[in-house]
Each structure stands twice: as structure tokens, then as C-alpha cells.
Protein backbone atom coordinates (compact mmCIF):
# COMPACT_ATOMS: atom_id res chain seq x y z
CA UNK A 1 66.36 65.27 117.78
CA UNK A 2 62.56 64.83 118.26
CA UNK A 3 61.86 63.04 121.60
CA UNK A 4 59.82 60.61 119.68
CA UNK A 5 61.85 59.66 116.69
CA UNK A 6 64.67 59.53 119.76
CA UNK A 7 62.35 56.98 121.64
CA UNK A 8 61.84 54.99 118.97
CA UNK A 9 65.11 54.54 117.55
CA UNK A 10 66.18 53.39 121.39
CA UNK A 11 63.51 50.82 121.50
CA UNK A 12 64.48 49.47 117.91
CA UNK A 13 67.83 49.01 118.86
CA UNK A 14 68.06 47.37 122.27
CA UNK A 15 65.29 45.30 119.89
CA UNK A 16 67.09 44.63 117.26
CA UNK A 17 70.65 44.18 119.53
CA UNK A 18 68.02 41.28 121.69
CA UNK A 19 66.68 39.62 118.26
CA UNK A 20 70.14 38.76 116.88
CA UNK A 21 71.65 37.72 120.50
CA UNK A 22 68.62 35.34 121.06
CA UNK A 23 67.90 33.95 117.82
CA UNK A 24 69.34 30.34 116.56
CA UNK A 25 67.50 30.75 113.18
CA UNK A 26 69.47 32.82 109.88
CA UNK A 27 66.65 34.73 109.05
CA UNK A 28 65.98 35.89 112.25
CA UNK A 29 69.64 36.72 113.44
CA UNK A 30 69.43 39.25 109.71
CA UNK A 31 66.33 40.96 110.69
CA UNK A 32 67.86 41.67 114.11
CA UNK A 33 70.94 43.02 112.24
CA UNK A 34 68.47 44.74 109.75
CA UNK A 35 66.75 46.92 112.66
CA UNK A 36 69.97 47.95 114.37
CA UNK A 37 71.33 49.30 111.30
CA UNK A 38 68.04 51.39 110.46
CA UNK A 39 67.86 52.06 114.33
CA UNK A 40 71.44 54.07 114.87
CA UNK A 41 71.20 55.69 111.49
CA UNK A 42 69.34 59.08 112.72
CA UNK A 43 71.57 59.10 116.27
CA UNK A 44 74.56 59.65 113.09
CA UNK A 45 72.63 61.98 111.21
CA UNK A 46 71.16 63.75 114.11
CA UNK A 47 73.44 66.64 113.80
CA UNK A 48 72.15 67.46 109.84
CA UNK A 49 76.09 68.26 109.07
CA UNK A 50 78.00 67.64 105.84
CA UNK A 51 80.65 65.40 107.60
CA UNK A 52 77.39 63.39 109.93
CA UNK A 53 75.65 62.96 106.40
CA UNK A 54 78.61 61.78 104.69
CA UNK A 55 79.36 59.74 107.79
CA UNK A 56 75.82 57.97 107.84
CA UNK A 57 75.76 57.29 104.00
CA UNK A 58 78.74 55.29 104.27
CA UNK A 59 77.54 53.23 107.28
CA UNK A 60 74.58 52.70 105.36
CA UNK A 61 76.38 50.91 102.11
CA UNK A 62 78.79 48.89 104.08
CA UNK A 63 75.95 47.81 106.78
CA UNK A 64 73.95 46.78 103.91
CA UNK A 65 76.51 44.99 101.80
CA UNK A 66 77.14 42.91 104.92
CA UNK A 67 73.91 42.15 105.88
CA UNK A 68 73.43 41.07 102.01
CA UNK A 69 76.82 38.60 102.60
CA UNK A 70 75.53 37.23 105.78
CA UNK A 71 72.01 36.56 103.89
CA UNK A 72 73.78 35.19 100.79
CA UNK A 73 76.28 32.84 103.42
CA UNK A 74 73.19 31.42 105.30
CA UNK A 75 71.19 30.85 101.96
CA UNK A 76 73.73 28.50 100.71
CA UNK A 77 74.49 26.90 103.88
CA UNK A 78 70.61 26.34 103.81
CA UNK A 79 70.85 25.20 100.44
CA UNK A 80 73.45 22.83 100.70
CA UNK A 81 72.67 21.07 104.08
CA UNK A 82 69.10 22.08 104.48
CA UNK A 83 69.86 23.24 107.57
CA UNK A 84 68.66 27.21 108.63
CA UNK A 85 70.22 26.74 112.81
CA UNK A 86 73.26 29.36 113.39
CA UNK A 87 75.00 26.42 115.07
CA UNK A 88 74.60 24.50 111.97
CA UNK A 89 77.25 26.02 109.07
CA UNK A 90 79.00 23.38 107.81
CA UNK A 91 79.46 24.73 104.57
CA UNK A 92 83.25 26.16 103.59
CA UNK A 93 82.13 28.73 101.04
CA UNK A 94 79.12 29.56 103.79
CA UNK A 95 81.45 30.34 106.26
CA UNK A 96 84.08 32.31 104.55
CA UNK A 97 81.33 34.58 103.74
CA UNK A 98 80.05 34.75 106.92
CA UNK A 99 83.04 35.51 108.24
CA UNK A 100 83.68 38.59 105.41
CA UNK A 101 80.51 39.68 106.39
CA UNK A 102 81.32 39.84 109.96
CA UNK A 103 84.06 41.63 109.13
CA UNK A 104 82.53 44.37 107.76
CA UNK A 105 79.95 44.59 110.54
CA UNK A 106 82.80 45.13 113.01
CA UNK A 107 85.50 46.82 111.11
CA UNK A 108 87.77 44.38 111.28
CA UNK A 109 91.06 44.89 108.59
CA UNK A 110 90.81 45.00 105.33
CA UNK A 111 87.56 46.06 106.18
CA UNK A 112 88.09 48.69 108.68
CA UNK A 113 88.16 51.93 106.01
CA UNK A 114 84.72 52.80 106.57
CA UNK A 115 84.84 52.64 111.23
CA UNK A 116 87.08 55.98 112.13
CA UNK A 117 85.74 58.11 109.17
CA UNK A 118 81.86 57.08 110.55
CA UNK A 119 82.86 57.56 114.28
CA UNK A 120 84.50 60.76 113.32
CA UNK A 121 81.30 61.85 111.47
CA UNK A 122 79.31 61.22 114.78
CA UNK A 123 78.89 62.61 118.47
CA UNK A 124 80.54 61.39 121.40
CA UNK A 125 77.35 59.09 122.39
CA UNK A 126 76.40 58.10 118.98
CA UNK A 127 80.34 57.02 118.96
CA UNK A 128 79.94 55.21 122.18
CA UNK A 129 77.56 53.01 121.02
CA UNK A 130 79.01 52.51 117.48
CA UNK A 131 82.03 51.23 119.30
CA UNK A 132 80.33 48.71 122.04
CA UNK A 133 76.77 47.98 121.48
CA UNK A 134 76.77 47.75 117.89
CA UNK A 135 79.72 45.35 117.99
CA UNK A 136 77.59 42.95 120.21
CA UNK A 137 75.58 40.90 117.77
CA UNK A 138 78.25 40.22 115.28
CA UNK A 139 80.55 39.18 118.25
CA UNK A 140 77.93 36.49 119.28
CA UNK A 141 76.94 34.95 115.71
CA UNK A 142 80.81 34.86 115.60
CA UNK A 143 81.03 32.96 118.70
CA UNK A 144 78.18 30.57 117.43
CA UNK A 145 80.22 29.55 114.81
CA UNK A 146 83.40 29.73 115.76
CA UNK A 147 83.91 25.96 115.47
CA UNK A 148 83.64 26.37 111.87
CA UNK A 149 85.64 29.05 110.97
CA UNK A 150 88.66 29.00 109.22
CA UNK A 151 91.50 29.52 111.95
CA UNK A 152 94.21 30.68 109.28
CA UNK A 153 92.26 33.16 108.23
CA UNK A 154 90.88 34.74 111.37
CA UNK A 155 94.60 34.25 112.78
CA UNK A 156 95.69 36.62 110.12
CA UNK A 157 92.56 39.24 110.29
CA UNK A 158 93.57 39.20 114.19
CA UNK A 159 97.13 40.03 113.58
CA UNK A 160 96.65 42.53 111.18
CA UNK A 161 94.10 44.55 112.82
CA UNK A 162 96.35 44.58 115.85
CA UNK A 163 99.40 45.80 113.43
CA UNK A 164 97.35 48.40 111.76
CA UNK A 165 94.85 49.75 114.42
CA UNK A 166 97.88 50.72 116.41
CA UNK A 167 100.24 51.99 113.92
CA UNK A 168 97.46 54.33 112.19
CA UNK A 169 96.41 55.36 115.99
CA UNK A 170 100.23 56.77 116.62
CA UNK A 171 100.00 60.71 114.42
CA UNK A 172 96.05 61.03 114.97
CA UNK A 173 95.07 64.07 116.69
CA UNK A 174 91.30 63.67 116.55
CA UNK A 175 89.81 61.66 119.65
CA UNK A 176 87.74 59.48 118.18
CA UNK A 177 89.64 58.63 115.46
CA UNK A 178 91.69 57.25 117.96
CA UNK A 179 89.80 55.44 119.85
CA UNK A 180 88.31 53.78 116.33
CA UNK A 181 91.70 52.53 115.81
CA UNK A 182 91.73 51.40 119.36
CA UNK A 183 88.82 49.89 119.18
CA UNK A 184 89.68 47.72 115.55
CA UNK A 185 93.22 46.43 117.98
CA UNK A 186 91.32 45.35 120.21
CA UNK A 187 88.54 43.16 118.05
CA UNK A 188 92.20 41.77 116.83
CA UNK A 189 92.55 40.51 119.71
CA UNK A 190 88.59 38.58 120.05
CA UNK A 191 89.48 37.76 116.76
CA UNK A 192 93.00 35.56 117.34
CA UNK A 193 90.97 33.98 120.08
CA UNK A 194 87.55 33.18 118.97
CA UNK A 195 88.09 29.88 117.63
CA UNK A 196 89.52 28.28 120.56
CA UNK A 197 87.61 30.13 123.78
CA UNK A 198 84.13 32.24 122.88
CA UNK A 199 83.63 32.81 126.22
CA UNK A 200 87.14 34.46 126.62
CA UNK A 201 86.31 36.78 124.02
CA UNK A 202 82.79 37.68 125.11
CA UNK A 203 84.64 38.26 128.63
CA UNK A 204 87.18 40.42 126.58
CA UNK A 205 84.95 42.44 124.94
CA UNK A 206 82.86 43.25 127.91
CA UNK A 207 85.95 44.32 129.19
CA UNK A 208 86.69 46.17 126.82
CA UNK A 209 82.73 47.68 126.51
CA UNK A 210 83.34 48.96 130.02
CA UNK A 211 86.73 50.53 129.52
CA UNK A 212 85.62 52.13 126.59
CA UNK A 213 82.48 53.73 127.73
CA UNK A 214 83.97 55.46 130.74
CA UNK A 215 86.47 56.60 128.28
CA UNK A 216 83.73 58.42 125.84
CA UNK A 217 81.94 59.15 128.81
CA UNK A 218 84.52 61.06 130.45
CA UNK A 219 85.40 63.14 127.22
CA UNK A 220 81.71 63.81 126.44
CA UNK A 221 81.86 65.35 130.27
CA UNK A 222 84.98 67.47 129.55
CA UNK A 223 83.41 67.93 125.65
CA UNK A 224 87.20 67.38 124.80
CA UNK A 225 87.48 66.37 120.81
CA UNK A 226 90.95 67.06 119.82
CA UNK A 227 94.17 66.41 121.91
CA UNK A 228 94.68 70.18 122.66
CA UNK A 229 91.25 70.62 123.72
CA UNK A 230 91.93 67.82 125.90
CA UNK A 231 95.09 69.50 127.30
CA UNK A 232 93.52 72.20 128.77
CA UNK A 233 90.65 70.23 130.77
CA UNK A 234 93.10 69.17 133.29
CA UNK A 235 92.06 73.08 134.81
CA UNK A 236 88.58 72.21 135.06
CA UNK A 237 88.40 68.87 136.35
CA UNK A 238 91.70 67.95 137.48
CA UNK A 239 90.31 64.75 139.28
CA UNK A 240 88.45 63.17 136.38
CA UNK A 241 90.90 63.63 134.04
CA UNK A 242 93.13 61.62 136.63
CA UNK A 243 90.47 59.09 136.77
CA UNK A 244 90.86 59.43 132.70
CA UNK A 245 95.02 58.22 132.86
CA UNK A 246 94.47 55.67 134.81
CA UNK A 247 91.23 54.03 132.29
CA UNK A 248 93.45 54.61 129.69
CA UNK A 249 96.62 52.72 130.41
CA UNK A 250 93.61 50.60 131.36
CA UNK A 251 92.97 50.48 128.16
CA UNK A 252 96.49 49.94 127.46
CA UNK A 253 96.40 46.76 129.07
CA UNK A 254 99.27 47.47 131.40
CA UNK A 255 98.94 45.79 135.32
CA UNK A 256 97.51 46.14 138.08
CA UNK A 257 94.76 47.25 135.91
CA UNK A 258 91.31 45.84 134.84
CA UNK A 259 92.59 45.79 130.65
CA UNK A 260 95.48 43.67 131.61
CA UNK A 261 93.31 40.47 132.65
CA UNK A 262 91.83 39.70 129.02
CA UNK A 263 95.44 40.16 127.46
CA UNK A 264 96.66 38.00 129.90
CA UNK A 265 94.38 35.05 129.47
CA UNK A 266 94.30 35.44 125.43
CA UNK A 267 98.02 34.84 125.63
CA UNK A 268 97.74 32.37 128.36
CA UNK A 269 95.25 30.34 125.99
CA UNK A 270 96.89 30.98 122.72
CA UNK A 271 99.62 29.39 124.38
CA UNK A 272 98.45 26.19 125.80
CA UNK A 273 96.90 25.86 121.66
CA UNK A 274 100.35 25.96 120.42
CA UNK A 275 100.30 29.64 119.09
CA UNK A 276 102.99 30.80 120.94
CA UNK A 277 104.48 32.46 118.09
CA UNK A 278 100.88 34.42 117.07
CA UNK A 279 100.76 35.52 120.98
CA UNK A 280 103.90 36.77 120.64
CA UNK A 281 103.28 39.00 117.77
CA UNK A 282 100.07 40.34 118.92
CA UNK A 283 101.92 41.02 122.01
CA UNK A 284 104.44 42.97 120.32
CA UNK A 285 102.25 44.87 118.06
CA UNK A 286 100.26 45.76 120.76
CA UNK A 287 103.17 48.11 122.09
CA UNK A 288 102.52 50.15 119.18
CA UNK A 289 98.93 50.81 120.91
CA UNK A 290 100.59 51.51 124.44
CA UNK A 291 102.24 54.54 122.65
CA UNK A 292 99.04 56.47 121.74
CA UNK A 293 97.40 55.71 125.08
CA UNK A 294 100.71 57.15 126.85
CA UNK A 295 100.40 59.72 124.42
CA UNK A 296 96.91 60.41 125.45
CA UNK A 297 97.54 60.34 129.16
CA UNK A 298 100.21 62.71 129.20
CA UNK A 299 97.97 65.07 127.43
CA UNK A 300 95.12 64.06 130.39
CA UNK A 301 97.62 64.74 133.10
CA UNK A 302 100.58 66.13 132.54
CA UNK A 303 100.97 68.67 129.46
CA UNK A 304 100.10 72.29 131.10
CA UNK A 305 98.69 74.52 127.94
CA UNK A 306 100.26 77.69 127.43
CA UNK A 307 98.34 80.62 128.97
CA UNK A 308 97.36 82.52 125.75
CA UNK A 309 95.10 79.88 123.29
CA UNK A 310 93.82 80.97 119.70
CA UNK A 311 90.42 79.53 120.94
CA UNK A 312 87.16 80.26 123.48
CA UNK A 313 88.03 78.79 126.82
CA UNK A 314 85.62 77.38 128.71
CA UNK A 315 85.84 79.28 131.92
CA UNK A 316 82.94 77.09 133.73
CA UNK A 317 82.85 73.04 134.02
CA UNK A 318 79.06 73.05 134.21
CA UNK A 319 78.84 69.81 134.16
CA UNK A 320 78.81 67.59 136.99
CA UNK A 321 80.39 63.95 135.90
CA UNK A 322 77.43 61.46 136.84
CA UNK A 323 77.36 58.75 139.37
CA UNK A 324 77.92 55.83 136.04
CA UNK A 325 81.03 57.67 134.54
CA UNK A 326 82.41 57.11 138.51
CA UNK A 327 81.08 53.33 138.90
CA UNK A 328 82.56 52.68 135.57
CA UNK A 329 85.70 54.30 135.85
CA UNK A 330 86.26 52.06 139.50
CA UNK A 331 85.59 48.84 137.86
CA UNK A 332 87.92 49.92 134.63
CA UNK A 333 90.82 49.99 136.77
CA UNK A 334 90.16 47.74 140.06
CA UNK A 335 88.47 44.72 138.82
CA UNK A 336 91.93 42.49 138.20
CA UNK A 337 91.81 41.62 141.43
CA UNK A 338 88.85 39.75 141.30
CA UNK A 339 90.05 37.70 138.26
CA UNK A 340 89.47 34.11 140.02
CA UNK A 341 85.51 35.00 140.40
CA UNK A 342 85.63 36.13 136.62
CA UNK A 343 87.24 32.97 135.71
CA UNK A 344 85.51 30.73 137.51
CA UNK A 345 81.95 32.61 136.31
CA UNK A 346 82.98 32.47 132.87
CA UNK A 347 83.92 28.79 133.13
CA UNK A 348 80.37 28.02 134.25
């Protein structure tokens, strides 16, 4: 990619990601949406390959249909109550497209079709920030309206993206495919939560921002793509793909680690709402997405490969893994202990 067109597709999307974050008027909060989309559209076509063309046209419709909702939600919420404030959407119809729309931004189910095909399209750091930075702006206009939302519905989104973005995870060999699924359980999970704590699910999805970047990070290191390619790194960097089990299970949201505080305190506060019974589901469908991530550790760790392989070993790790993968790798896995200062900065 030209160093240029790379430069200014950076700029236009921490822009863009700022804009939408910041804003408290519709029409701004679109245009920030607007300039993201345009922004990460040659990082997915950088490659000039069928499957990254394919994978950007498709990112393109579905960006732009939702972006049209959104506009469409806040024009008749502006119509209706003259009002143009995000804070401010009163009206039912407004927010049940707005909450469609958001939807589609994030790839929540039913509208989740278009996420693993696009992240499967793209590289390992295009996918990175497809799965975490992109996900940022509709996560806050969500917050900003949560108290407006319909719970029922969300409730239901919540439980079936947890249901489905484990269950199609379990016979995927492809990486990111994977982690696309992962990623749509764990927006599930912001999503059953939303309405009652914001601030729990911006907490959760920083969480889960820094578990999954030291995740992509990690594989971009040992350029693993597949699960057999991923089997035979253990050779040449037997201590990062260590580090690699234990972000997964991470990931996993199985104690001691750093994943198992936001599952914890989702429960915790769908409880004390009375939702005992959603909790408990969530919780139990969320078993389905322990089994890829054990799946994927064993592969990390423990699977040897055979000695003869039908494909070009890599006979030199080049690469040396850089001083962020090993920050965020130590605060993926060692930050539950410090979950009263987390609470208590959150509650402020």
C-alpha cells in the first residue's frame, strides 16, 4: 500500500472513530460513521485479491445500508420531537431502527452473515481492527441510548448471538473465522447488558479489545492462519505460543484470568435486575465458546505435528514478538486481580 494513501486512511479513521465518540448531534455521529467506513475500505482491499475484493464489496453494502437506517432513525426522531441530541430518542419506531442499524454495524445476529466472510477476506491487522476499533462508535451511540431501547429485543439479539457465535465457531478451521464468531459471542454479551449498566459494557468491551488484540497480534507474529499452521509454531516460539493458551482461555472467560471479570459482573448485574434466568442461559451457551478456545489451545500447546508436512516450513522465526504483544498479553491474563480499582474507576 502507498505510504500516503496508508497515512491518510489512518488519520481518517482515528478521525472519524473521535467524531462519532464525541458528538451529541445525529448528523454528526453519521458523518463520523461515514469516514470510518470509507477510511478501512483500502486496509481490506489492500491485498488486490478476489476473496479481499469480494470481502470489501460486501462491507461496503451493509456499512452503507446501516448508515442509511441510522440516518432514516434520527430523521424521524427529529421529525417527531424536533429534537436532533443522541440522548434525545424518544421515538419507538426511531429506536427500533437505530437499534437494526446498530446491528448491522457490529454484526450482531441476524445480522452477523456479512462479519467472518469480511474478516476472512482481510489480513491479520486489517482483522484486528475490524474486530475492536471499528466496533467502538456503534458501542457508544448504543450506550447513549440505551435508556430507550427496547430490552426484549436486545435480550433476545444478546442470547442469540451468544447461541450462534459459539456453535458456528465449534468445526471452523480458519483463524479468523473463528475469532469473528468469537467476537459476535461476545457483543452478545454487551448486548444482554447494555440497557441496565453502559459502563459495564464499555468496561467489557475494552476487555475484550485487549484480549483480542494480543490474540491477532500474536498470530500475525507466528503468521499462523489455519489451525495446522498453528500446530506447528509451537517449534518456533514455544514461549509465545504459551503466552497464546493462556490469552485464550482468557478469552474463554475461565478464572484467575483477566476475561473472567466482565462475565462475572454481567451475571452479577443481570442478576440483581431480575434476569436470572437470561444469565443463566448466556452462561450456558457460553460453554459452547469454551470448546473452540480449548480447541485452539491445545493446538497452541499441546498437538506435536507429524514430522513430514505437505507444506513449506518455515525453518526461521524472523520475527521478534514486540514489546506491545508482551504488555498486552500480561494485562490479558493478570489484571483480575485488580478488579476493586476497575470497579471503583468505572463507578466514578
Amino acid at each position: 500500500m502507498n505510504p500516503h494513501t496508508k497515512l491518510i486512511s489512518s488519520l481518517s479513521l482515528i478521525l472519524g472513530t473521535t467524531i462519532t465518540i464525541s458528538s451529541t448531534h445525529w448528523m454528526m455521529a453519521w458523518a463520523g460513521l461515514e469516514l470510518n467506513t470509507l477510511a478501512i475500505i483500502p486496509f481490506i482491499s489492500k491485498s488486490h485479491h478476489p476473496r479481499a475484493v469480494e470481502a470489501t464489496v460486501k462491507y461496503f453494502l451493509v456499512q452503507a445500508t446501516a448508515s442509511a437506517l441510522l440516518l432514516f432513525s434520527s430523521m424521524t426522531n427529529a421529525w417527531s420531537t424536533g429534537q436532533w441530541d443522541i440522548t434525545q430518542l424518544t421515538h419507538p419506531t426511531s429506536s427500533l431502527l437505530l437499534t437494526v442499524a446498530i446491528a448491522m454495524k457490529l454484526g450482531l445476529v441476524p445480522f452477523h452473515f456479512w462479519f467472518p466472510e469480511v474478516l476472512q477476506g482481510s489480513s491479520l491487522t486489517t482483522a484486528l481492527l475490524l474486530s475492536t476499533m471499528m466496533k467502538l462508535p456503534p458501542i457508544v451511540l448504543l450506550s447513549l441510548t440505551s435508556h430507550s431501547l427496547n430490552p426484549t429485543l436486545l435480550t433476545t439479539m444478546a442470547i442469540t448471538s451468544v447461541a450462534l457465535g459459539g456453535w458456528m465457531g465449534l468445526n471452523q478451521t480458519q483463524l479468523r473465522k473463528i475469532l469473528a464468531f468469537s467476537s459476535i459471542a461476545h457483543l452478545g454479551w454487551m448486548a444482554a447488558i447494555i440497557i441496565y449498566s453502559p459502563s459495564l459494557t464499555l468496561l467489557t468491551f475494552y476487555l475484550y479489545v485487549l484480549m483480542t488484540a494480543t490474540v491477532f497480534l500474536t498470530l500475525n507474529s507466528t503468521k499462523a492462519l489455519k489451525l495446522v499452521t498453528m500446530m506447528t509454531s509451537w517449534t518456533k516460539s514455544p514461549t509465545l505460543n504459551a503466552t497464546l493458551m493462556l490469552v485464550l482461555l482468557s478469552l474463554a472467560g475461565l478464572p484467575p484470568l483477566t476475561g473472567f471479570l466482565p462475565k462475572w459482573l454481567i451475571i452479577q448485574e443481570l442478576t440483581k435486575q431480575e434476569m436470572a434466568t437470561t444469565a443463566t442461559i448466556i452462561a450456558t451457551l457460553s460453554l459452547l465458546g469454551l470448546f473452540f478456545y480449548l480447541r485452539l489451545a491445545y493446538h497452541s500447546t499441546i498437538t506435536l505435528p507429524p514430522n513430514s508436512t505437505n507444506y513449506m516450513k518455515q525453518w526461521h522465526f524472523t520475527k521478534s514478538t514486540s514489546i506491545t504483544t508482551a504488555i498486552l498479553a500480561t494485562l490479558s491474563t493478570l489484571i483480575l486481580p485488580l478488579s476493586p480499582l476497575i470497579l471503583t474507576l468505572t463507578a466514578t
